[in-house]
C-alpha atoms as a PDB file:
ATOM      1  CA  UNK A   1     -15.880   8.620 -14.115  1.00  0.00           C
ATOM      2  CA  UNK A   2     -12.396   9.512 -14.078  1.00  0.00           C
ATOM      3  CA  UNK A   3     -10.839   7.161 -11.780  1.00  0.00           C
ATOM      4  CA  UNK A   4      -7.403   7.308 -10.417  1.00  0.00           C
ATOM      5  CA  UNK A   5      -5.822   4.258 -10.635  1.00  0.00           C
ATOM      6  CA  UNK A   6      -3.170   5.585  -7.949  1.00  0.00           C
ATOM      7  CA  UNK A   7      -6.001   5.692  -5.313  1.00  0.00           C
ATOM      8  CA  UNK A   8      -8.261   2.602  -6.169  1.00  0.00           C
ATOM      9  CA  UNK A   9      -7.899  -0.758  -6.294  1.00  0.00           C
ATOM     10  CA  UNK A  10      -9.581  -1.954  -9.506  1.00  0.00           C
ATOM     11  CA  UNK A  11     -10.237  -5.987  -8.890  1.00  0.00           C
ATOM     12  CA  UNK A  12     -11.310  -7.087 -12.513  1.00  0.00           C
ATOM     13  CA  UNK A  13     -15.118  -6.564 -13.493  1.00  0.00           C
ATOM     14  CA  UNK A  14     -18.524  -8.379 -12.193  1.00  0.00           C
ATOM     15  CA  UNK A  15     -21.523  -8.725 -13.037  1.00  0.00           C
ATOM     16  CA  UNK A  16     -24.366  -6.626 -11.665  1.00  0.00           C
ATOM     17  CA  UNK A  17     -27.376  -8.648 -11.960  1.00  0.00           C
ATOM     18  CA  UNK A  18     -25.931 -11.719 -10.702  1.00  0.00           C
ATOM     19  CA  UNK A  19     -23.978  -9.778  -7.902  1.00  0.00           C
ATOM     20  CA  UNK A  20     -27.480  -7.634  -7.121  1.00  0.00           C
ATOM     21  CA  UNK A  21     -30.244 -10.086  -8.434  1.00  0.00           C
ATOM     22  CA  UNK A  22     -32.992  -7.581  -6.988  1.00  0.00           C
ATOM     23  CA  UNK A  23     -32.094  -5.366  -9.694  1.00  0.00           C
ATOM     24  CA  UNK A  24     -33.501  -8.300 -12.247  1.00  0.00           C
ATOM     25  CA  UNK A  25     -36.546  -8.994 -10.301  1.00  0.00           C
ATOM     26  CA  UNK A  26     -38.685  -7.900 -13.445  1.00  0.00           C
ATOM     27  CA  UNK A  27     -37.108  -9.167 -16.035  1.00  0.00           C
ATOM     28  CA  UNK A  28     -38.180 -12.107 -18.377  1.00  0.00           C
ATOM     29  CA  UNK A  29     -36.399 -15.059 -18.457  1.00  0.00           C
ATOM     30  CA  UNK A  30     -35.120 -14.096 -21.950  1.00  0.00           C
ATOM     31  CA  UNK A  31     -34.355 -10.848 -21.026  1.00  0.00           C
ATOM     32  CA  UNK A  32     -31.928 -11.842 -17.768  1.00  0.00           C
ATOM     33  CA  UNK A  33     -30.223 -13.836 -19.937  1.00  0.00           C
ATOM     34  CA  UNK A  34     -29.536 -10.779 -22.054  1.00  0.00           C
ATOM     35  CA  UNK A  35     -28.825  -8.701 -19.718  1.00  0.00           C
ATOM     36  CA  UNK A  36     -26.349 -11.231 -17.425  1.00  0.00           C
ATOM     37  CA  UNK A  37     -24.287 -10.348 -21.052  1.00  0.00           C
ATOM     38  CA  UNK A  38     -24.196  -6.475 -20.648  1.00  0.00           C
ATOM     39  CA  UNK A  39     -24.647  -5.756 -16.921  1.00  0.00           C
ATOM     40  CA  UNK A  40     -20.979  -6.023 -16.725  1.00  0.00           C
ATOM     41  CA  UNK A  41     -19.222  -3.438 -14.656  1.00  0.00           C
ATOM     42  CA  UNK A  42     -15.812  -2.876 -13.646  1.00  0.00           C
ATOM     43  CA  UNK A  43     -15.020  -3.381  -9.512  1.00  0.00           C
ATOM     44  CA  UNK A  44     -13.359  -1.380  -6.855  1.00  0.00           C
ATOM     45  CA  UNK A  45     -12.242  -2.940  -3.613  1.00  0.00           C
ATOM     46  CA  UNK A  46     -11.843  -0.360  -0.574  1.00  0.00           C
ATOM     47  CA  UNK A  47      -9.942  -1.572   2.658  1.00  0.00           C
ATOM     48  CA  UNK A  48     -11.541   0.105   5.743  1.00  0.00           C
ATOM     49  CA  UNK A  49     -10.044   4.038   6.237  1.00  0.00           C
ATOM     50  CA  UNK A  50      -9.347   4.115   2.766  1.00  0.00           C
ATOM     51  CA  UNK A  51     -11.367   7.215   0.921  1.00  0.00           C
ATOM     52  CA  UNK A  52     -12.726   8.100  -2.428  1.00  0.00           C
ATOM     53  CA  UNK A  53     -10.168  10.177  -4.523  1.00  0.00           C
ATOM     54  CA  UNK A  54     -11.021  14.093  -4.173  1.00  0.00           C
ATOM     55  CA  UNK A  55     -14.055  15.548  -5.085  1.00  0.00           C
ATOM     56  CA  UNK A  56     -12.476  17.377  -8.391  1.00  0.00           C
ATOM     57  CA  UNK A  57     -12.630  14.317  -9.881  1.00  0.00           C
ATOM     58  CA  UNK A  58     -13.757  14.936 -13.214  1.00  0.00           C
ATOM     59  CA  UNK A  59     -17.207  13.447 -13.721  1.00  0.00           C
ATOM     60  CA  UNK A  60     -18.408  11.136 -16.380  1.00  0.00           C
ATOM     61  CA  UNK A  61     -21.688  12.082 -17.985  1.00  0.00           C
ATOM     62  CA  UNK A  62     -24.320   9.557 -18.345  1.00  0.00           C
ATOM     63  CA  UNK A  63     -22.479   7.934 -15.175  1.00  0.00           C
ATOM     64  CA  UNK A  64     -25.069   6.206 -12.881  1.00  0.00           C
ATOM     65  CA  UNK A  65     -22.444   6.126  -9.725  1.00  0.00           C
ATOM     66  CA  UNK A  66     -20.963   3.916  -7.919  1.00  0.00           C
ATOM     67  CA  UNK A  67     -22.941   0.960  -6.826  1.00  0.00           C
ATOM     68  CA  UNK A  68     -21.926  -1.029  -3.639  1.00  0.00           C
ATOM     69  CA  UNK A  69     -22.407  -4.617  -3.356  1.00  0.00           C
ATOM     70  CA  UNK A  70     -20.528  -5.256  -0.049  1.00  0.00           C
ATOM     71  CA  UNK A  71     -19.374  -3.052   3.286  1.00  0.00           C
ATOM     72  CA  UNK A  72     -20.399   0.010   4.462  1.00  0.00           C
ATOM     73  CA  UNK A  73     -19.386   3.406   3.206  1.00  0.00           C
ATOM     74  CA  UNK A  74     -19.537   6.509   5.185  1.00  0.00           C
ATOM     75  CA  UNK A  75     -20.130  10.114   4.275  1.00  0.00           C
ATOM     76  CA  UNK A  76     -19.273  12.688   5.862  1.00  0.00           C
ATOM     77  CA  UNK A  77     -20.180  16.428   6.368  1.00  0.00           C
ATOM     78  CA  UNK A  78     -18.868  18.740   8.439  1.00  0.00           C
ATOM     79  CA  UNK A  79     -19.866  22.405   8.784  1.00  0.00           C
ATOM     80  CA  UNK A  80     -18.623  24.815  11.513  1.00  0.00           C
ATOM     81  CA  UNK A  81     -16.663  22.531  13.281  1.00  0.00           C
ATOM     82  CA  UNK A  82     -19.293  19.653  13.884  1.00  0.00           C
ATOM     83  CA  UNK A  83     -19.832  16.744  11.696  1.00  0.00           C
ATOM     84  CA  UNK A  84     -23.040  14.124  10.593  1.00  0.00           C
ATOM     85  CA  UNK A  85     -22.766  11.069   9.273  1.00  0.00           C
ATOM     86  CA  UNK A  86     -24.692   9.098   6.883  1.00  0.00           C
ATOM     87  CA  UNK A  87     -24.039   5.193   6.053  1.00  0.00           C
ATOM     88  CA  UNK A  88     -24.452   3.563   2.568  1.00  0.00           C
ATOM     89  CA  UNK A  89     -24.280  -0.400   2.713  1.00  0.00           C
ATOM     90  CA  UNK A  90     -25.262  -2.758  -0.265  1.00  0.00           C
ATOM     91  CA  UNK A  91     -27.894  -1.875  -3.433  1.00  0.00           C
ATOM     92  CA  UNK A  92     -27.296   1.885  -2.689  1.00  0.00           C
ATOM     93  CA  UNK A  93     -26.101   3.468  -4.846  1.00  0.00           C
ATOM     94  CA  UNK A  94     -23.903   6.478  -4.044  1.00  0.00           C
ATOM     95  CA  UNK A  95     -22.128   9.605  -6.112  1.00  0.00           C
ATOM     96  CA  UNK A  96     -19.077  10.377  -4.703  1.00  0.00           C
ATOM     97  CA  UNK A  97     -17.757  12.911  -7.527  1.00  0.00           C
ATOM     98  CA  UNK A  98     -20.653  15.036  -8.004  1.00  0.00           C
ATOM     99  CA  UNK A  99     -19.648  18.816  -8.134  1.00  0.00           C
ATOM    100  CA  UNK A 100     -20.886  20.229  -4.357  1.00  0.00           C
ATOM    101  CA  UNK A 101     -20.393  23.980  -5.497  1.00  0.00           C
ATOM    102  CA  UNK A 102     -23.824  24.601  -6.207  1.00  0.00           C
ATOM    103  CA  UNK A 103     -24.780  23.481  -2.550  1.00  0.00           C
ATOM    104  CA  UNK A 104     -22.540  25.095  -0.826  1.00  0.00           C
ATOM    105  CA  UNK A 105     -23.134  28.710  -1.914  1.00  0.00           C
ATOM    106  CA  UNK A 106     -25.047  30.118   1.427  1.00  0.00           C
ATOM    107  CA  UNK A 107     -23.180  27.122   3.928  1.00  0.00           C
ATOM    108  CA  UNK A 108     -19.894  25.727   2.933  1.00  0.00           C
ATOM    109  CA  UNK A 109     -19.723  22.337   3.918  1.00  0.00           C
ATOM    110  CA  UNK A 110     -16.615  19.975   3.707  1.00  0.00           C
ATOM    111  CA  UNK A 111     -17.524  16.377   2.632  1.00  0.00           C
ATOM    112  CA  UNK A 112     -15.525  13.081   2.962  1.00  0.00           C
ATOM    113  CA  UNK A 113     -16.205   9.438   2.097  1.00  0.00           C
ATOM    114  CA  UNK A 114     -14.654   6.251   3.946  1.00  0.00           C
ATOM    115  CA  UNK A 115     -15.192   2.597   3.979  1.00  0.00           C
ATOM    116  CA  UNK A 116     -16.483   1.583   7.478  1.00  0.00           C
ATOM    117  CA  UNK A 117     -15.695  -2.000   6.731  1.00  0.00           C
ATOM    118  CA  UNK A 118     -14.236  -3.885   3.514  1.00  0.00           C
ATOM    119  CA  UNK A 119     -16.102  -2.670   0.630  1.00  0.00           C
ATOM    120  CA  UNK A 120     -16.942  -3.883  -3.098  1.00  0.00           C
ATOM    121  CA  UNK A 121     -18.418  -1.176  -5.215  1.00  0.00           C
ATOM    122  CA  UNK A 122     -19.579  -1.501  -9.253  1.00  0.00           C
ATOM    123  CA  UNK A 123     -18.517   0.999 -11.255  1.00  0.00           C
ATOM    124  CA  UNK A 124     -21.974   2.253 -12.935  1.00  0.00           C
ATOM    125  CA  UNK A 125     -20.351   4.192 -15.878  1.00  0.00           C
ATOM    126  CA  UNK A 126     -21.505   5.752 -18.739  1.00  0.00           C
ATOM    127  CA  UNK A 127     -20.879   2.854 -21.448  1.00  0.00           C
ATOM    128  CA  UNK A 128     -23.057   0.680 -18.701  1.00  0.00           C
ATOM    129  CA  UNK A 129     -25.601   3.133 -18.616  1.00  0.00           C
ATOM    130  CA  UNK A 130     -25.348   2.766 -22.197  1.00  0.00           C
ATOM    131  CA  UNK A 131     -25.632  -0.525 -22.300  1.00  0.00           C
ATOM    132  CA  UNK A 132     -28.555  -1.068 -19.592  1.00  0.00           C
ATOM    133  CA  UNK A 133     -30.551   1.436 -21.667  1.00  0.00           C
ATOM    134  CA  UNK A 134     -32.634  -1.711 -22.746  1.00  0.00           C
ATOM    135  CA  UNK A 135     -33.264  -2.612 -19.354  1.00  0.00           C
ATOM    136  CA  UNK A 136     -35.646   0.052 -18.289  1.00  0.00           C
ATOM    137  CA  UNK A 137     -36.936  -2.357 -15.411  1.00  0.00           C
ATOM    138  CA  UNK A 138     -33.363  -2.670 -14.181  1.00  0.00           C
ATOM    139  CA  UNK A 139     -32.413   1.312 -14.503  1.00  0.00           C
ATOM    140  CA  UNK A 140     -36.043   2.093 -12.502  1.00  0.00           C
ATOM    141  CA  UNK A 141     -34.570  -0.373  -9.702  1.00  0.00           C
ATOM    142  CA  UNK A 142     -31.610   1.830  -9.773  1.00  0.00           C
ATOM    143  CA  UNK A 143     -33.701   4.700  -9.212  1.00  0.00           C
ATOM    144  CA  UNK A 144     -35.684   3.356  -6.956  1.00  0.00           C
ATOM    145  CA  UNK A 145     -32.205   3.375  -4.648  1.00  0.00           C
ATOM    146  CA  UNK A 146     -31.811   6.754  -3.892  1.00  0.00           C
ATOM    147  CA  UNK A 147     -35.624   7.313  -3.469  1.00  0.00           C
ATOM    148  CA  UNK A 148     -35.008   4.547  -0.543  1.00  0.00           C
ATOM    149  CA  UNK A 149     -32.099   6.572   0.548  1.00  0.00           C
ATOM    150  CA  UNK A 150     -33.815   9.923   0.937  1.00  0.00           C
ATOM    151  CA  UNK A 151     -36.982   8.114   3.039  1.00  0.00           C
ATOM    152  CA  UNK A 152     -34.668   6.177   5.434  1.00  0.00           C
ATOM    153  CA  UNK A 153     -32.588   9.857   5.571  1.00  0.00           C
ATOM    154  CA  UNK A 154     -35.681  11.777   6.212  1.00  0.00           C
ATOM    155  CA  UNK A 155     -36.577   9.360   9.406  1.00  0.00           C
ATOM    156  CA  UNK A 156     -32.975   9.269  10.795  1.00  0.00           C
ATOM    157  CA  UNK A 157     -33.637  13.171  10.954  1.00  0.00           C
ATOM    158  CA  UNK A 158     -37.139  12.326  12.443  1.00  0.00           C
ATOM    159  CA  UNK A 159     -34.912   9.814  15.202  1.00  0.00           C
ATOM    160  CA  UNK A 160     -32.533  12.942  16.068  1.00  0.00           C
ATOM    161  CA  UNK A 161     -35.577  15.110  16.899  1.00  0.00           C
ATOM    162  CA  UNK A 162     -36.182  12.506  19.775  1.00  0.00           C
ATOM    163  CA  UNK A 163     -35.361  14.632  23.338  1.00  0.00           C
ATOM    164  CA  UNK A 164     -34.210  12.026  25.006  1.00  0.00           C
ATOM    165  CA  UNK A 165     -30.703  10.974  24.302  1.00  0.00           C
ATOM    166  CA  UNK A 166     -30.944   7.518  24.942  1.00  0.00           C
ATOM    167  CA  UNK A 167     -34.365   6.984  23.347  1.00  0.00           C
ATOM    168  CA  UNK A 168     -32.188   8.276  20.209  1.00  0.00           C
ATOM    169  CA  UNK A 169     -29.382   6.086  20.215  1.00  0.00           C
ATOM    170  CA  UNK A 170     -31.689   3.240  20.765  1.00  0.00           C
ATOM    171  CA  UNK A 171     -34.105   4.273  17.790  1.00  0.00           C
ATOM    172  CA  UNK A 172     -30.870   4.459  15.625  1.00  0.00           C
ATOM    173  CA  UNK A 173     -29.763   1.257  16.444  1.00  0.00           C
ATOM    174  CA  UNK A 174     -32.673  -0.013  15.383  1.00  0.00           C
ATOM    175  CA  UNK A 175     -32.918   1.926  12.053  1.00  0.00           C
ATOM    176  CA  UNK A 176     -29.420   0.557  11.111  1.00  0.00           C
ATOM    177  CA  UNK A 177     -30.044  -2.716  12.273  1.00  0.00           C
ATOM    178  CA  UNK A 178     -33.283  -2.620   9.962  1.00  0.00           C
ATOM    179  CA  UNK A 179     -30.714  -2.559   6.947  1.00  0.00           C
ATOM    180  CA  UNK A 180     -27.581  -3.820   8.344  1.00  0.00           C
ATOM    181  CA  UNK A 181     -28.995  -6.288  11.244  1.00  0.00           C
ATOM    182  CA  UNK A 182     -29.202 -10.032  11.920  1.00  0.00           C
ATOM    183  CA  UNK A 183     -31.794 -11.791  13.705  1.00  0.00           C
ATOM    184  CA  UNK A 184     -30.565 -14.239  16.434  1.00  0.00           C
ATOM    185  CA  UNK A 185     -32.587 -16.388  18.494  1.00  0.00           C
ATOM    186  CA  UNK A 186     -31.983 -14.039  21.639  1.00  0.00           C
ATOM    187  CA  UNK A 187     -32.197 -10.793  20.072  1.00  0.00           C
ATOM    188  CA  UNK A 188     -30.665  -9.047  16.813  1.00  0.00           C
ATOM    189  CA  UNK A 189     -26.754  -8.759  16.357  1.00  0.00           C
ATOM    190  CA  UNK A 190     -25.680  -4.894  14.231  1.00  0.00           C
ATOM    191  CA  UNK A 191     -22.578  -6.515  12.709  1.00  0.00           C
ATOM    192  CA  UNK A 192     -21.174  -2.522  12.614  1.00  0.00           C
ATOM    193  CA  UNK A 193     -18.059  -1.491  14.176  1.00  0.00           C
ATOM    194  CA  UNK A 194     -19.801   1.929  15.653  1.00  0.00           C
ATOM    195  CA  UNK A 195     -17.715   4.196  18.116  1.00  0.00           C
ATOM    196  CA  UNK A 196     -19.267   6.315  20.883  1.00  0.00           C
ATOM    197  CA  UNK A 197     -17.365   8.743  18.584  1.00  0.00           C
ATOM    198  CA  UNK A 198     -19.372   7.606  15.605  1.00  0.00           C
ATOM    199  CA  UNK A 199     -22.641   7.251  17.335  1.00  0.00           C
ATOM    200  CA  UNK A 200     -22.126  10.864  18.594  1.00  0.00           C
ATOM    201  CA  UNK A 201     -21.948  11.902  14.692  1.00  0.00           C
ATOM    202  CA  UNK A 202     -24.908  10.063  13.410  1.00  0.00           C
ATOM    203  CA  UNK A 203     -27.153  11.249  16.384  1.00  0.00           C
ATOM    204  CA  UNK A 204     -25.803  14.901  16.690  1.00  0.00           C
ATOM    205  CA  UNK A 205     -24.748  14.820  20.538  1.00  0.00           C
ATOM    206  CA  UNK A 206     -21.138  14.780  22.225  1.00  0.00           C
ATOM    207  CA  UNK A 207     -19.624  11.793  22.775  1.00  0.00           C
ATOM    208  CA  UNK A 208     -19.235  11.670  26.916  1.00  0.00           C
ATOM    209  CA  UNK A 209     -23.243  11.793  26.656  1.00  0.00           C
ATOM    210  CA  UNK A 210     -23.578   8.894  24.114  1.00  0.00           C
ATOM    211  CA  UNK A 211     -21.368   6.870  26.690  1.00  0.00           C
ATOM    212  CA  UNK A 212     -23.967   7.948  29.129  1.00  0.00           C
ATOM    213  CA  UNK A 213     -27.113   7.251  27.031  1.00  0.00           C
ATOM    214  CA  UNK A 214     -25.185   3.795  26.237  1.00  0.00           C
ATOM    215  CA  UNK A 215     -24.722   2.674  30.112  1.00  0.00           C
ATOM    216  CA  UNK A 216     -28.362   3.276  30.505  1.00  0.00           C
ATOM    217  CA  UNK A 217     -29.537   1.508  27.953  1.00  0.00           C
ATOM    218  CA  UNK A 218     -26.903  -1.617  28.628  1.00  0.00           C
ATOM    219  CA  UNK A 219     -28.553  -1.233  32.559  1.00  0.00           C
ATOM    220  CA  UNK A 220     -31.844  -1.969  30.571  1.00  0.00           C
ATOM    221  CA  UNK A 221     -30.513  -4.647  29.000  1.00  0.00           C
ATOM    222  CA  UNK A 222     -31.964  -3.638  25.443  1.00  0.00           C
ATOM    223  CA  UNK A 223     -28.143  -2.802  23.944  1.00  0.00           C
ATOM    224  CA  UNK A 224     -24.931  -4.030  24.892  1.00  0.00           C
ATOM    225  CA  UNK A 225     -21.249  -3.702  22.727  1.00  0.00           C
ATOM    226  CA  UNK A 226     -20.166  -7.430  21.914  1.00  0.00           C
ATOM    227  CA  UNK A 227     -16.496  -8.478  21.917  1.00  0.00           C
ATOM    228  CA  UNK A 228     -15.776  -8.254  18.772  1.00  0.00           C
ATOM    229  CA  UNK A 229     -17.065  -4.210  18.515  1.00  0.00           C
ATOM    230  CA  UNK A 230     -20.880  -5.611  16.809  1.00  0.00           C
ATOM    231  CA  UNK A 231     -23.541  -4.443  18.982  1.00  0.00           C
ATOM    232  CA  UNK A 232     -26.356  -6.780  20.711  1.00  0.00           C
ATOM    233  CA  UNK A 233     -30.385  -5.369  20.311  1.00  0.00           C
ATOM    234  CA  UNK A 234     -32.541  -7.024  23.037  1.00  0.00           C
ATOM    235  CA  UNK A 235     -35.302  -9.400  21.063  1.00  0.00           C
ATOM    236  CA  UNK A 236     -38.064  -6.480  21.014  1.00  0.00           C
ATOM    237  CA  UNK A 237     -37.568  -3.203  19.194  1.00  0.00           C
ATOM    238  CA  UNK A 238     -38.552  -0.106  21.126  1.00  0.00           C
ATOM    239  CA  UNK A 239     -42.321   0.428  21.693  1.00  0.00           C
ATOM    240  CA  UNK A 240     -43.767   1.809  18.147  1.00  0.00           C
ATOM    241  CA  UNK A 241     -40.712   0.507  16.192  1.00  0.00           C
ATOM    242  CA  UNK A 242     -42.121  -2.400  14.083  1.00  0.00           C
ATOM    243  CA  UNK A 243     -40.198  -5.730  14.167  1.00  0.00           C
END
């Protein structure tokens, strides 16, 4: 995948199935035993800030992408000035180096990747693909991914249709803390270190109206910032948001 050693921090290699044991799910017993001996993949660890290395990166072919096990990656796109956001936390499984010529023809767009938190990602190469060739249960798992990723895409577009500003940020919440939330006996902790700034970017509004839309819904007591920059959901979801 062409790698630059001079911008990532290779940490030694892991092993997929055992690190993502959904991806196994189907397998025989035989066959996980097999496969725990050629799922092996070599790791990059990303401190929070630090980026991917540019897009001209040549890329691999028969590369899968980059698979994260831990943290939260962010992607961004900005065109004409604004920016949105998109978040990528563990099983997705994200391509970082694929050539953006071809969608930028009619719009040029500028694209950037950063680690939100500490990250862990497996590098899905071609010699794993390779390898995982005799795994067809694990490589439709893999595939199943970004199927997952374009449905939970397609509703965060549905949650920035909402009018309302605050109804929005509180729907997003929500939608992240669906993937990214823990359930607490008063409510549901988002363990995400999300700026107004941030917010602002994955709900397409300015920031001095998130802080607005934020103060109404803390005077609701449904959302409130923690200490420790996690955010607090109130025990029940919005109405027609399913628990």
């Amino acid at each position: 995948m062409g790698l630059s050693r001079s911008r990532w921090r290779l940490s030694g290699v892991v092993n997929v199935v055992d690190e993502d044991s959904d991806l196994a799910q189907h397998l025989s017993v035989e066959e996980l035993e097999r496969a725990r001996r050629d799922a092996l993949a070599r790791l990059v660890v990303m401190e929070t800030g630090e980026g991917f290395p540019p897009e001209q990166t040549p890329v691999e072919t028969g590369a899968l992408g980059l698979l994260v096990l831990e943290g939260v990656v962010v992607r961004s796109v900005s065109v004409g000035g604004r920016q949105g956001l998109e978040l990528f936390g563990a099983g997705d499984l994200v391509r970082p180096f694929e050539a953006a010529e071809d969608l930028q023809v009619m719009v040029p767009a500028e694209a950037r990747w950063w680690a939100l938190t500490p990250t862990r990602l497996a590098v899905l190469d071609a010699r794993f693909t390779r390898r995982m060739c005799g795994y067809p249960e694990v490589i439709d798992q893999l595939s199943g991914r970004l199927e997952r990723r374009s449905s939970a895409h397609a509703l965060r577009l549905t949650i920035v249709q909402q009018p309302r500003l605050s109804t929005r940020v509180h729907l997003l919440l929500w939608h992240l803390a669906d993937r990214f939330g823990r359930v607490h006996s008063e409510g549901v902790v988002l363990p995400l270190p999300l700026s107004h700034e941030l917010l602002a970017q994955l709900v397409g509004a300015q920031r001095p109206s998130i802080s607005r839309a934020l103060k109404e819904l803390e005077k609701a007591h449904v959302v409130a910032r923690r200490p420790d920059g996690s955010w607090w959901l109130g025990a029940e979801p919005p109405v027609g948001v399913r628990r």
